[in-house]
Protein backbone atom coordinates (compact mmCIF):
# COMPACT_ATOMS: atom_id res chain seq x y z
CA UNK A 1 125.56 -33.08 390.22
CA UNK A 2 128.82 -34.48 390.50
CA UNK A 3 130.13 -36.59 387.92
CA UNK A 4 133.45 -38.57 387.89
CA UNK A 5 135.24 -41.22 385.63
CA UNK A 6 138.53 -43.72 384.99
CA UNK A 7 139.83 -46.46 383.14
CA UNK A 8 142.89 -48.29 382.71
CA UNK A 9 144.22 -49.98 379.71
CA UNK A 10 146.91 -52.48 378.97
CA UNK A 11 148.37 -53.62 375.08
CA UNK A 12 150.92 -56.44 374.72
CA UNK A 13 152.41 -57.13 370.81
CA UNK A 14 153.00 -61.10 371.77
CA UNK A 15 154.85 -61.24 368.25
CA UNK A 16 155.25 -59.43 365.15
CA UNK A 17 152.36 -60.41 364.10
CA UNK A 18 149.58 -60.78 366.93
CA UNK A 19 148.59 -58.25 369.64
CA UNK A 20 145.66 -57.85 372.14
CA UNK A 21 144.73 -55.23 374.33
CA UNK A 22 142.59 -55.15 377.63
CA UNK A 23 140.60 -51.65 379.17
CA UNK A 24 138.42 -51.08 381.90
CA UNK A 25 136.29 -48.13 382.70
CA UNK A 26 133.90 -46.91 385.36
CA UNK A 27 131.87 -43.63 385.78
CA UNK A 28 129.37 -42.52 388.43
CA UNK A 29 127.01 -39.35 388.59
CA UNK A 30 125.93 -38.60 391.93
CA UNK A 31 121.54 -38.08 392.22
CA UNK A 32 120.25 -34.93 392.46
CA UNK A 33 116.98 -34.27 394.43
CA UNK A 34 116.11 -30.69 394.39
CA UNK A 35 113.22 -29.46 393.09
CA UNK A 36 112.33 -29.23 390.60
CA UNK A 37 115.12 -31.46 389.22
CA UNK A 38 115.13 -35.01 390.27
CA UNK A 39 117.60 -37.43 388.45
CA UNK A 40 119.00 -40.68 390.08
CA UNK A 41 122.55 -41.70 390.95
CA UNK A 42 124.06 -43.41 387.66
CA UNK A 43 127.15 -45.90 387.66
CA UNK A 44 128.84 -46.99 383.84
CA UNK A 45 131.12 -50.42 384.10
CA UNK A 46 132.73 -51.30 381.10
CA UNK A 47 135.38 -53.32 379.81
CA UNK A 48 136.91 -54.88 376.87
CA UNK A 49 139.12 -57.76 375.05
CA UNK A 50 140.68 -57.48 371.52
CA UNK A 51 143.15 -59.15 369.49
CA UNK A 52 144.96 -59.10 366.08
CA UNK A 53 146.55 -61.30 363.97
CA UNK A 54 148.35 -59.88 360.28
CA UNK A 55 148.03 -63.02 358.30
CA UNK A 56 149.88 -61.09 355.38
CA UNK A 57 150.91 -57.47 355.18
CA UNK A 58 147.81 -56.36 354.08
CA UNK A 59 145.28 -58.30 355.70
CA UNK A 60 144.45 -58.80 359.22
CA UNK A 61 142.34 -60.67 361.13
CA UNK A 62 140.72 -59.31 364.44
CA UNK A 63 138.33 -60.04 367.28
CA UNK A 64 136.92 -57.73 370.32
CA UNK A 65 134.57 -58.36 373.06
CA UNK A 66 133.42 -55.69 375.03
CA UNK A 67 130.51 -55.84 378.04
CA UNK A 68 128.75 -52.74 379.30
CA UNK A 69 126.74 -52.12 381.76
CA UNK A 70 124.64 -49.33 383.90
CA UNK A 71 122.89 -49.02 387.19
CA UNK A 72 120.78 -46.92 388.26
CA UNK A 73 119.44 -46.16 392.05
CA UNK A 74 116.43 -48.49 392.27
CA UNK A 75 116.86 -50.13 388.80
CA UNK A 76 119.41 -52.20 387.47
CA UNK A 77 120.11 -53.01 384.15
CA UNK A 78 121.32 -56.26 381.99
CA UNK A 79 124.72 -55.62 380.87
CA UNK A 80 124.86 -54.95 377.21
CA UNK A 81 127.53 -57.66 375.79
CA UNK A 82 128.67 -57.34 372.18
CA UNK A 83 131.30 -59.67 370.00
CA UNK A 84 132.71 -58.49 366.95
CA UNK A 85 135.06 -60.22 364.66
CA UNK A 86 136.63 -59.83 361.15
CA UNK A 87 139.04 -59.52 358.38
CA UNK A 88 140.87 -55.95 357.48
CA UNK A 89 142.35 -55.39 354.18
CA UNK A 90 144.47 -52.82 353.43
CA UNK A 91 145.00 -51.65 349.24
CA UNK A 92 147.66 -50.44 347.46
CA UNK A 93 151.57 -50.53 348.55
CA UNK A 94 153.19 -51.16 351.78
CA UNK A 95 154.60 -47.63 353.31
């Protein structure tokens, strides 16, 4: 079976305060049809969308999206989507 995999990212601070960062990955593993083994070919997609925003020194605000998804030979799949957002705190003293 022969497996293979990339992915490319890119990060841009737009001030001193807010960044985002983009990525992209695929993988494939090629089928395998010899007895007794049988496993079809498999493809990943992925990709992704975040971003950051320090309202303060110690707290953050953030965001990511990231969408997934995975074929199969003879089946494909929804893509798996996920959003996640929130606030980061960070205790004690500034280094």
């Amino acid at each position: 079976r022969t497996m293979y995999s990339f992915g490319a990212s890119y990060f841009q601070q737009l001030s001193a305060r807010e960044r985002y960062s983009l990525s992209a990955n695929y993988g494939q593993a090629s089928g395998v049809n010899t007895p007794p083994i049988s496993s079809p070919k498999v493809q990943y997609y992925g990709g992704s969308a975040s971003y950051e925003n320090d309202f303060r020194q110690n707290l953050t605000a953030f965001g990511r999206l990231s969408v997934n998804k995975i074929d199969q030979d003879g089946a494909s799949r929804r893509a798996n989507v996920s959003f996640m957002a929130g606030v980061k705190f960070k205790f004690g003293a500034p280094r």
